[in-house]
N, C-alpha and C. Protein backbone atom coordinates (compact mmCIF):
# COMPACT_ATOMS: atom_id res chain seq x y z
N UNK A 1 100.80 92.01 118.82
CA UNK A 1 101.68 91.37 119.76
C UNK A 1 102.27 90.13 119.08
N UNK A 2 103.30 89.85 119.14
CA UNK A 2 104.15 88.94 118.71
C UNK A 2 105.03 87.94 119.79
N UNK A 3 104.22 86.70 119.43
CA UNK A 3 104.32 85.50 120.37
C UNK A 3 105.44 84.22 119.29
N UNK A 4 106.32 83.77 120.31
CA UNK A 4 106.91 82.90 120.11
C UNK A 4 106.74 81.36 120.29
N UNK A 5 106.34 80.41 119.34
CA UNK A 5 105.70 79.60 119.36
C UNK A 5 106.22 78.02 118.70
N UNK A 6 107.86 77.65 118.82
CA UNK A 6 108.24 76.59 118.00
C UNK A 6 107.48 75.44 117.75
N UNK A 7 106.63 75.09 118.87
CA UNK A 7 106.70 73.21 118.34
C UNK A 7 105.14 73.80 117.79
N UNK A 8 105.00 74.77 117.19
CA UNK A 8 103.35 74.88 116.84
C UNK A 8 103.59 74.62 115.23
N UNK A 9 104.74 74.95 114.81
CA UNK A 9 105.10 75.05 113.44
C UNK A 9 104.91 73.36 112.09
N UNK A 10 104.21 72.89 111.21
CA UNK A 10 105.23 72.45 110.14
C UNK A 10 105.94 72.43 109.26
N UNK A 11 106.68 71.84 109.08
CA UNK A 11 107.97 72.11 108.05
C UNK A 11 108.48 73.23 107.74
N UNK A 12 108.37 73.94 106.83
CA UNK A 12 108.51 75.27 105.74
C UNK A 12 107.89 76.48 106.76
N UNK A 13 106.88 76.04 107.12
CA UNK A 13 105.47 77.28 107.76
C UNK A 13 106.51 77.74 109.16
N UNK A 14 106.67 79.56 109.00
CA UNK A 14 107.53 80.25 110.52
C UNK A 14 106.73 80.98 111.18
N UNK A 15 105.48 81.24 110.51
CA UNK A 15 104.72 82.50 110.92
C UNK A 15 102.82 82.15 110.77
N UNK A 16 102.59 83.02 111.96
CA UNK A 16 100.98 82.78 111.59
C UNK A 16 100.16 83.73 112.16
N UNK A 17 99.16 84.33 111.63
CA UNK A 17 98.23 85.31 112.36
C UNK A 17 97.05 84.72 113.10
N UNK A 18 96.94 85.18 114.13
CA UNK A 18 95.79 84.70 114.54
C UNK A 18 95.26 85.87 115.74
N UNK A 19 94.64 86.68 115.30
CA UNK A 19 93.81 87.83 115.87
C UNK A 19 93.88 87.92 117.21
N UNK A 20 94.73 88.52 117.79
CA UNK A 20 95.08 89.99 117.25
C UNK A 20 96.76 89.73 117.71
N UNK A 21 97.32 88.47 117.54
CA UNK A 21 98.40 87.55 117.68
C UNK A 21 99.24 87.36 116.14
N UNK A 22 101.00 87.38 115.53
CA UNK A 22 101.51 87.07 115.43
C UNK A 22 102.51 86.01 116.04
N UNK A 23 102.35 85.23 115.30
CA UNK A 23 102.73 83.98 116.11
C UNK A 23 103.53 83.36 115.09
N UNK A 24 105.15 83.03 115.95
CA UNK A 24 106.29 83.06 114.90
C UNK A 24 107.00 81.86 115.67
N UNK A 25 107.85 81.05 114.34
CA UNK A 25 108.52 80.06 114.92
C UNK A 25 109.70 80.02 115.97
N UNK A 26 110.34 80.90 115.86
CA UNK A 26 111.87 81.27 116.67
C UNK A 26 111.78 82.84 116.79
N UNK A 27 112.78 82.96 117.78
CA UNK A 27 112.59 84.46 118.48
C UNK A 27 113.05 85.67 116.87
N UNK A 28 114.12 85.14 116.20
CA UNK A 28 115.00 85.04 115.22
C UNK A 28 114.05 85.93 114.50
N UNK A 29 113.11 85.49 114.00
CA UNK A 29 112.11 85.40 112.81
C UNK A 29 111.49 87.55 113.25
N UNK A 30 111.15 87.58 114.61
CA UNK A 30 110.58 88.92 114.80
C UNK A 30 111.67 90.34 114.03
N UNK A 31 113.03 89.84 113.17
CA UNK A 31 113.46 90.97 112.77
C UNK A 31 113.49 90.74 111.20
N UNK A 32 112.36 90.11 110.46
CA UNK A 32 112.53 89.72 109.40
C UNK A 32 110.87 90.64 108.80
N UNK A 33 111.44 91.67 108.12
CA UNK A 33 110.71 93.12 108.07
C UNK A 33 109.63 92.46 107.47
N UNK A 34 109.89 91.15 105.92
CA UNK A 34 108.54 91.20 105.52
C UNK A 34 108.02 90.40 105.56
N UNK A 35 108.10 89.34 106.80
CA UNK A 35 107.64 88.46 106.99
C UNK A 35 106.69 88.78 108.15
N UNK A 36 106.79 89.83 108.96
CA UNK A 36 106.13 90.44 109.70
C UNK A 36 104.89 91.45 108.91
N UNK A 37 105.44 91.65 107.76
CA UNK A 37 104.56 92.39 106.98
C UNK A 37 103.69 91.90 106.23
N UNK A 38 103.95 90.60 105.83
CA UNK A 38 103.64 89.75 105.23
C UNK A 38 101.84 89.17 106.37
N UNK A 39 102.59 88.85 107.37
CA UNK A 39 101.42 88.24 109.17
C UNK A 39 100.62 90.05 109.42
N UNK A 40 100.92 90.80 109.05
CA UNK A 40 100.26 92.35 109.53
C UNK A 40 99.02 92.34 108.38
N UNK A 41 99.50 92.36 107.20
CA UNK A 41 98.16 92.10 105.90
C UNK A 41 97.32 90.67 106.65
N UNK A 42 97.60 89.46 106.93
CA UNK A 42 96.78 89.03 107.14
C UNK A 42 95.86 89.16 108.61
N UNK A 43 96.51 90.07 109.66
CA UNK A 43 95.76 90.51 110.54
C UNK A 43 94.49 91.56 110.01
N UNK A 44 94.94 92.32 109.13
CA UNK A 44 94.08 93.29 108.32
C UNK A 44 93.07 92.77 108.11
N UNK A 45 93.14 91.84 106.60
CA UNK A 45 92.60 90.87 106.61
C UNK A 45 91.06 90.40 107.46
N UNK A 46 91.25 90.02 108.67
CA UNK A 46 91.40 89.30 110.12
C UNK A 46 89.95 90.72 110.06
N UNK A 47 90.99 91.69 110.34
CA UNK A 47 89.45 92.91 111.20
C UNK A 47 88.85 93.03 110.36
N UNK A 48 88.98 93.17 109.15
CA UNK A 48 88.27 93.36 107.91
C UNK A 48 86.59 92.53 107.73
N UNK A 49 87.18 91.35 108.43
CA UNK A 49 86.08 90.09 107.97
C UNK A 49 85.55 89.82 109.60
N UNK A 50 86.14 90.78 110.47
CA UNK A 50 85.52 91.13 111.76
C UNK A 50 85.88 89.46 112.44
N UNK A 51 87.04 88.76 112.18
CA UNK A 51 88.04 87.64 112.51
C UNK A 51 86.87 86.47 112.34
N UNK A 52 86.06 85.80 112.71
CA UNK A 52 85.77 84.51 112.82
C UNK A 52 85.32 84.24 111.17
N UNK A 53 84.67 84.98 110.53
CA UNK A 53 84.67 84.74 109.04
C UNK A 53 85.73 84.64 108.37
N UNK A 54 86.46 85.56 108.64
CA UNK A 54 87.91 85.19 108.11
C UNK A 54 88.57 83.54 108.12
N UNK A 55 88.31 82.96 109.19
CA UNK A 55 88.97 81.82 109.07
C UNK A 55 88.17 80.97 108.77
N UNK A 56 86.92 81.11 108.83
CA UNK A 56 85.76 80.20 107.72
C UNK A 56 86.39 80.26 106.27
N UNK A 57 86.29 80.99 105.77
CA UNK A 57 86.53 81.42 104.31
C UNK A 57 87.62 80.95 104.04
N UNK A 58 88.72 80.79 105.30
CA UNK A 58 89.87 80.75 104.47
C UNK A 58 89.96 79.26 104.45
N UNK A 59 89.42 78.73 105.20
CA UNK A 59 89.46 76.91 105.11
C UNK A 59 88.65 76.21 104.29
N UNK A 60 87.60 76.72 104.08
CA UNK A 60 86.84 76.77 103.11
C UNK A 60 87.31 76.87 101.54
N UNK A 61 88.10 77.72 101.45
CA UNK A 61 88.65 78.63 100.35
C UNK A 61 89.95 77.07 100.17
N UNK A 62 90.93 76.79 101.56
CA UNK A 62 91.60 75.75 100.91
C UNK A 62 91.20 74.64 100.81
N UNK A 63 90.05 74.06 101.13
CA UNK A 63 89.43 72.49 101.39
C UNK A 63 89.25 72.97 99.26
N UNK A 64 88.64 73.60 98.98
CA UNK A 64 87.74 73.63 97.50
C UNK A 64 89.04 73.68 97.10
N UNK A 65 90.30 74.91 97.29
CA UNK A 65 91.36 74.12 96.29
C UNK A 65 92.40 73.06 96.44
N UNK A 66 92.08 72.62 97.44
CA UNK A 66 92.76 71.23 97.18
C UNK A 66 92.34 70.02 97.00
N UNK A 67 90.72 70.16 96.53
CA UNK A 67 90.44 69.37 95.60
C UNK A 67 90.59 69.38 94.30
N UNK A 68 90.81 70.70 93.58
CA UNK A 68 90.94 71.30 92.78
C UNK A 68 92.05 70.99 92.08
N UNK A 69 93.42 71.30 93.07
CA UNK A 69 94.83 70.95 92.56
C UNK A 69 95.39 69.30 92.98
N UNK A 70 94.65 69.28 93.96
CA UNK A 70 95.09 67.94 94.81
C UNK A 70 96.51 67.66 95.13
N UNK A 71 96.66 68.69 95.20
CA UNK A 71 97.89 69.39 96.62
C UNK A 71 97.14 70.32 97.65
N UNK A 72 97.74 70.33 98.85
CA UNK A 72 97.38 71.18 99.90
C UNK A 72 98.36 72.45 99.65
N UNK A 73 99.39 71.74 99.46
CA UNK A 73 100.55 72.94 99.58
C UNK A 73 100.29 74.09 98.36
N UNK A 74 100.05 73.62 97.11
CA UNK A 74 99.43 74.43 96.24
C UNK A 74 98.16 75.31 96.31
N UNK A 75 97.29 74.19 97.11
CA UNK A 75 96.14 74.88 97.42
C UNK A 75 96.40 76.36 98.54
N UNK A 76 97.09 75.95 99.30
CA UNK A 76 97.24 77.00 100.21
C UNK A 76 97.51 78.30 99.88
N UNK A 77 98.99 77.83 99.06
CA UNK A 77 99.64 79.56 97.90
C UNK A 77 98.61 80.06 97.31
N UNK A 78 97.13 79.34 96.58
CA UNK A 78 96.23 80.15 96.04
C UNK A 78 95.14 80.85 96.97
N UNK A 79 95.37 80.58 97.97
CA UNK A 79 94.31 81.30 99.22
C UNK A 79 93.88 82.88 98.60
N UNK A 80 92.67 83.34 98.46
CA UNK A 80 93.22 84.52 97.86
C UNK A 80 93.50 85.59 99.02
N UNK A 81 93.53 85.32 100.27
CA UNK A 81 94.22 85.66 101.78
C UNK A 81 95.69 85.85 101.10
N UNK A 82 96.33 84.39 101.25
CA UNK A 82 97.94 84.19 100.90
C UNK A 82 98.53 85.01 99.44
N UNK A 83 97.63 84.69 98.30
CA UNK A 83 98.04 85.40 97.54
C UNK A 83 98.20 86.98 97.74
N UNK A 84 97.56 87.80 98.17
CA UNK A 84 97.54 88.63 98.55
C UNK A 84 98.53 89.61 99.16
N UNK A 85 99.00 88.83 100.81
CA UNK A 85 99.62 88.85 101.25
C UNK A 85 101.50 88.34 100.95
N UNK A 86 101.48 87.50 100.15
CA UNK A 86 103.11 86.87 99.22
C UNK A 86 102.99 88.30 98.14
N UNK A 87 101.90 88.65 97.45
CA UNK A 87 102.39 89.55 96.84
C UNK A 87 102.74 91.22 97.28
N UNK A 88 102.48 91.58 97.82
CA UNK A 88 102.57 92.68 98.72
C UNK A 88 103.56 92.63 100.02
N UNK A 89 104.19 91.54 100.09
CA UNK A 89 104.55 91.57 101.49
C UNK A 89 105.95 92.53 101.98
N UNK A 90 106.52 92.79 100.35
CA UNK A 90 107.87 93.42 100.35
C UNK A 90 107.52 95.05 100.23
N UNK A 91 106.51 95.25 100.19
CA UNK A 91 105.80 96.53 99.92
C UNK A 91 105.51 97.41 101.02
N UNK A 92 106.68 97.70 101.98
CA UNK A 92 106.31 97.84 103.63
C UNK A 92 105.13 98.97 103.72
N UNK A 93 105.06 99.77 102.81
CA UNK A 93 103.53 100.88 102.77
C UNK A 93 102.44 100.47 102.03
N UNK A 94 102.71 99.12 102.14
CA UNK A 94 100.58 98.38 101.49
C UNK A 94 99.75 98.78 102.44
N UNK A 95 99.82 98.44 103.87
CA UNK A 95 98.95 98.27 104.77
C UNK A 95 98.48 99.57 104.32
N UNK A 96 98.98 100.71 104.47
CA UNK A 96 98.67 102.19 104.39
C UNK A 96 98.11 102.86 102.74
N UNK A 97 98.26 102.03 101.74
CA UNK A 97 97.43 102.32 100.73
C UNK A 97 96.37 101.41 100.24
N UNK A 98 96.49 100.28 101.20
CA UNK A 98 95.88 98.91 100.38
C UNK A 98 94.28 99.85 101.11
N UNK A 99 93.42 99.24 99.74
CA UNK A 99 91.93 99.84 100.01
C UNK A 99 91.31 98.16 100.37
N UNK A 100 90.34 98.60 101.14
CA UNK A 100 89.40 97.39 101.79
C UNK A 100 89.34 96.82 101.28
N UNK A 101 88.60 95.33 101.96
CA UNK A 101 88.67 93.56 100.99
C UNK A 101 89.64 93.74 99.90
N UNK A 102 90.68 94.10 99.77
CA UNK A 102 91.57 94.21 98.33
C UNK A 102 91.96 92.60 97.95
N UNK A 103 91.94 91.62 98.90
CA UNK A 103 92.04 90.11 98.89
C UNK A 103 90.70 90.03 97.85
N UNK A 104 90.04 90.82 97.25
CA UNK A 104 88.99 90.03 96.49
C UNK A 104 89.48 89.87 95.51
N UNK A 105 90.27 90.99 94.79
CA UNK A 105 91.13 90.65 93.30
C UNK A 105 91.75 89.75 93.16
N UNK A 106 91.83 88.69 94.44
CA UNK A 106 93.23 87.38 94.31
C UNK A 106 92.36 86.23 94.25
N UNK A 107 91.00 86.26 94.20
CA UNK A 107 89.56 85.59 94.15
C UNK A 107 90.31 84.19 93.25
């Protein structure tokens, strides 16, 4: 389901998953194929890690690299969630070949 959500947004950021929710900045954004595809891998994601681990890990995952890089914004692109998902996102038949935890190779 895909929810419309402006003042939730910052800056750059249009889109966000949050089980079993797509949640997008402007109505605009719901015909933008891989950016939707892009929020569908990280719902995957999401059931995969049976959702509340999922978002442990993933804050977890950016608190360590942005001490690391000491950027957030950098830290974030290396999520190996985000990486994952930025690389695949133009790939509209990942969901359907991608094999389980495949976010571990972006480790």
């Amino acid at each position: 389901m895909i929810l419309i959500i402006k003042h939730l947004f910052h800056k750059n950021y249009v889109g966000l998953s949050l089980w079993p929710f797509i949640i997008l900045k402007n109505d605009r954004l719901k015909e933008d194929a891989i950016l939707i595809n892009h929020e569908r891998i990280h719902l995957k994601q999401q059931i995969e890690l049976l959702i509340l681990p999922f978002y442990i890990i993933y804050v977890v995952e950016w608190l360590i690299r942005t001490l690391i890089y000491f950027d957030s914004y950098k830290a974030y692109q290396n999520i190996s969630f985000e990486r994952e998902a930025y690389r695949n996102e133009k790939n509209m038949d990942y969901l359907k070949e991608r094999k389980p935890l495949s976010f571990f190779k972006y480790l």
